[in-house]
C-alpha atoms as a PDB file:
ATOM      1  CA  UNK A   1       0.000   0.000   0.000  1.00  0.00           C
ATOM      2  CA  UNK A   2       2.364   2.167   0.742  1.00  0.00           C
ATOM      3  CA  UNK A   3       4.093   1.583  -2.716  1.00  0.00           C
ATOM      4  CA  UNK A   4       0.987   2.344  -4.590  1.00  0.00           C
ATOM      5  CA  UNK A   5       0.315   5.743  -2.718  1.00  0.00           C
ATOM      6  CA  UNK A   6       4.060   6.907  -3.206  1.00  0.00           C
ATOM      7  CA  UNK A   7       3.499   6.518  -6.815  1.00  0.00           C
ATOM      8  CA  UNK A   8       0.054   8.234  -7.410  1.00  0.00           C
ATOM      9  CA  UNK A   9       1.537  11.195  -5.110  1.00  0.00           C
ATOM     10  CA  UNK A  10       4.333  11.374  -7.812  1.00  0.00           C
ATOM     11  CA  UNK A  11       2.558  10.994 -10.520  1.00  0.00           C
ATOM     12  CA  UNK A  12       0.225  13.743  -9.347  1.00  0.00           C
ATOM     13  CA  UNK A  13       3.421  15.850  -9.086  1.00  0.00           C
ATOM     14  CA  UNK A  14       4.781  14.804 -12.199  1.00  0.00           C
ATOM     15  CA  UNK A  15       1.343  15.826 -13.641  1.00  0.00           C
ATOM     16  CA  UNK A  16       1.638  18.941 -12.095  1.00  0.00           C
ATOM     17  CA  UNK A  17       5.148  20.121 -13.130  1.00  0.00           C
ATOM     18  CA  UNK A  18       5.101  18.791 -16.212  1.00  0.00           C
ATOM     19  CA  UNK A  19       1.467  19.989 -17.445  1.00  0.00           C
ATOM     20  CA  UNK A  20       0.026  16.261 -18.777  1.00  0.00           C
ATOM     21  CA  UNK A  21      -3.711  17.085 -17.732  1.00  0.00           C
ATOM     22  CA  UNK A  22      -4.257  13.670 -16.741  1.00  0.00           C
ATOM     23  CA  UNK A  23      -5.278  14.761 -13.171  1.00  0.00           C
ATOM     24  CA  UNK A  24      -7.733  17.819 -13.890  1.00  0.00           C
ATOM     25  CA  UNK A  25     -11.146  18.006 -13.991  1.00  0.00           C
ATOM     26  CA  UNK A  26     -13.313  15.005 -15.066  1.00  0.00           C
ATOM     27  CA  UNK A  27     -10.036  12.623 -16.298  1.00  0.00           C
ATOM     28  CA  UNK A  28      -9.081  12.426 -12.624  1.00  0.00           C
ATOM     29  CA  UNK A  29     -11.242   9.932 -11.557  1.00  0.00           C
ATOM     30  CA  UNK A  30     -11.042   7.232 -14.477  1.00  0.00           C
ATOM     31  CA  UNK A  31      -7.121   7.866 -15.029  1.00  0.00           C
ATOM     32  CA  UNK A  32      -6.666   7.379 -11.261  1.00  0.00           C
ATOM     33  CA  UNK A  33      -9.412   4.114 -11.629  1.00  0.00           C
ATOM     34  CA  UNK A  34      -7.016   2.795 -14.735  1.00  0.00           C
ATOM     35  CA  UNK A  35      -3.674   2.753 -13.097  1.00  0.00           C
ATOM     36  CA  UNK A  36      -5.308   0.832 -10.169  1.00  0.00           C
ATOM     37  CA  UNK A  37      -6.738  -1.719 -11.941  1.00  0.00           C
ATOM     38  CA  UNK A  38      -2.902  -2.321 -13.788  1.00  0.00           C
ATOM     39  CA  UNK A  39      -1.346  -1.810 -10.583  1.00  0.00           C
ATOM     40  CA  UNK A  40      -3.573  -4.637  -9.157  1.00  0.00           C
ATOM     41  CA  UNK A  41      -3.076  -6.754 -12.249  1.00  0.00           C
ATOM     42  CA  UNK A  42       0.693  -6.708 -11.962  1.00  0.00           C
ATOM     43  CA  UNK A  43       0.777  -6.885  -8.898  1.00  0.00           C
ATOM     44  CA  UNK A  44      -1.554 -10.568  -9.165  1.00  0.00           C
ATOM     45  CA  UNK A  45       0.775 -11.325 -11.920  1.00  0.00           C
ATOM     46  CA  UNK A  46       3.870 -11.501  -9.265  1.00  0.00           C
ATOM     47  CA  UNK A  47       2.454 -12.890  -6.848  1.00  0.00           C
ATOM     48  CA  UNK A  48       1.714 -15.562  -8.551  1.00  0.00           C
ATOM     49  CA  UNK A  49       5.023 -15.816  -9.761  1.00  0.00           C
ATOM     50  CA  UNK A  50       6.439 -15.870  -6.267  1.00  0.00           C
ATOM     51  CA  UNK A  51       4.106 -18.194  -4.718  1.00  0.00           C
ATOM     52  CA  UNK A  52       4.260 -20.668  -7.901  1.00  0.00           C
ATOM     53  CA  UNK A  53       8.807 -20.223  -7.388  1.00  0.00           C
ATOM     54  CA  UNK A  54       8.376 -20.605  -3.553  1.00  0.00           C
ATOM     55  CA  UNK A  55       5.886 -24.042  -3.895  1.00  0.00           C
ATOM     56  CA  UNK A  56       8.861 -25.311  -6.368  1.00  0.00           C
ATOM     57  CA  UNK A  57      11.306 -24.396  -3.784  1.00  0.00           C
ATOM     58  CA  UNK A  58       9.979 -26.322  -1.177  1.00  0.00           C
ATOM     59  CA  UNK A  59       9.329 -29.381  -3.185  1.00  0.00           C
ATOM     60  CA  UNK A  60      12.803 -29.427  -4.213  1.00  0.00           C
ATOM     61  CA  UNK A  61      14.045 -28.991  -0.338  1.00  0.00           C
ATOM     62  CA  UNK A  62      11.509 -31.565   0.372  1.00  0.00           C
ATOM     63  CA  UNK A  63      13.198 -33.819  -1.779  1.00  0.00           C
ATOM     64  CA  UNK A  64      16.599 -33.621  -1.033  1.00  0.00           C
ATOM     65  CA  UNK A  65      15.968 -33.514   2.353  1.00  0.00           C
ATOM     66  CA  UNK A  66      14.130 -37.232   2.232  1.00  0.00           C
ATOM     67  CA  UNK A  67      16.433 -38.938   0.352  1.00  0.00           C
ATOM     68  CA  UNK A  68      18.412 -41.628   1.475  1.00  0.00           C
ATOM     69  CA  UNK A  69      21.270 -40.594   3.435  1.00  0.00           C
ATOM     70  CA  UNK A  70      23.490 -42.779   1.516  1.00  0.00           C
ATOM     71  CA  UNK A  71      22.134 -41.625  -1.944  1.00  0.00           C
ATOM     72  CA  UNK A  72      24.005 -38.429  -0.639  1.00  0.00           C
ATOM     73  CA  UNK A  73      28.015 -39.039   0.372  1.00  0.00           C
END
């Protein structure tokens, strides 16, 4: 969360100073409502990724650490 609010402030900002219009008036509210939903989708996206890398991480501990002690010199 704190992410995501640290880069609509600077966005905002960068809106500001640099004189994109994205943030006045009516285009606010749906440009605001658009980077949300990506932000959401890529955030999904990796934690997927993570939780999909972590599950083959354990497996693969879980497997070395039941094999046969004298499989491993």
């Amino acid at each position: 969360m704190p992410h995501f609010l640290l880069v609509v402030v600077s966005f905002f900002i960068a809106d500001r100073l640099l004189g994109w219009g994205y943030f006045t008036g009516r285009m606010a509210l749906p440009v605001l409502a658009i980077y949300t939903l990506a932000y959401l989708l890529i955030w999904l996206i990796m934690y997927l990724r993570y939780r999909n890398e972590v599950r083959r991480i354990n497996q693969d501990l879980k497997r070395i650490l039941h094999k046969d002690p004298e499989e491993h010199p």
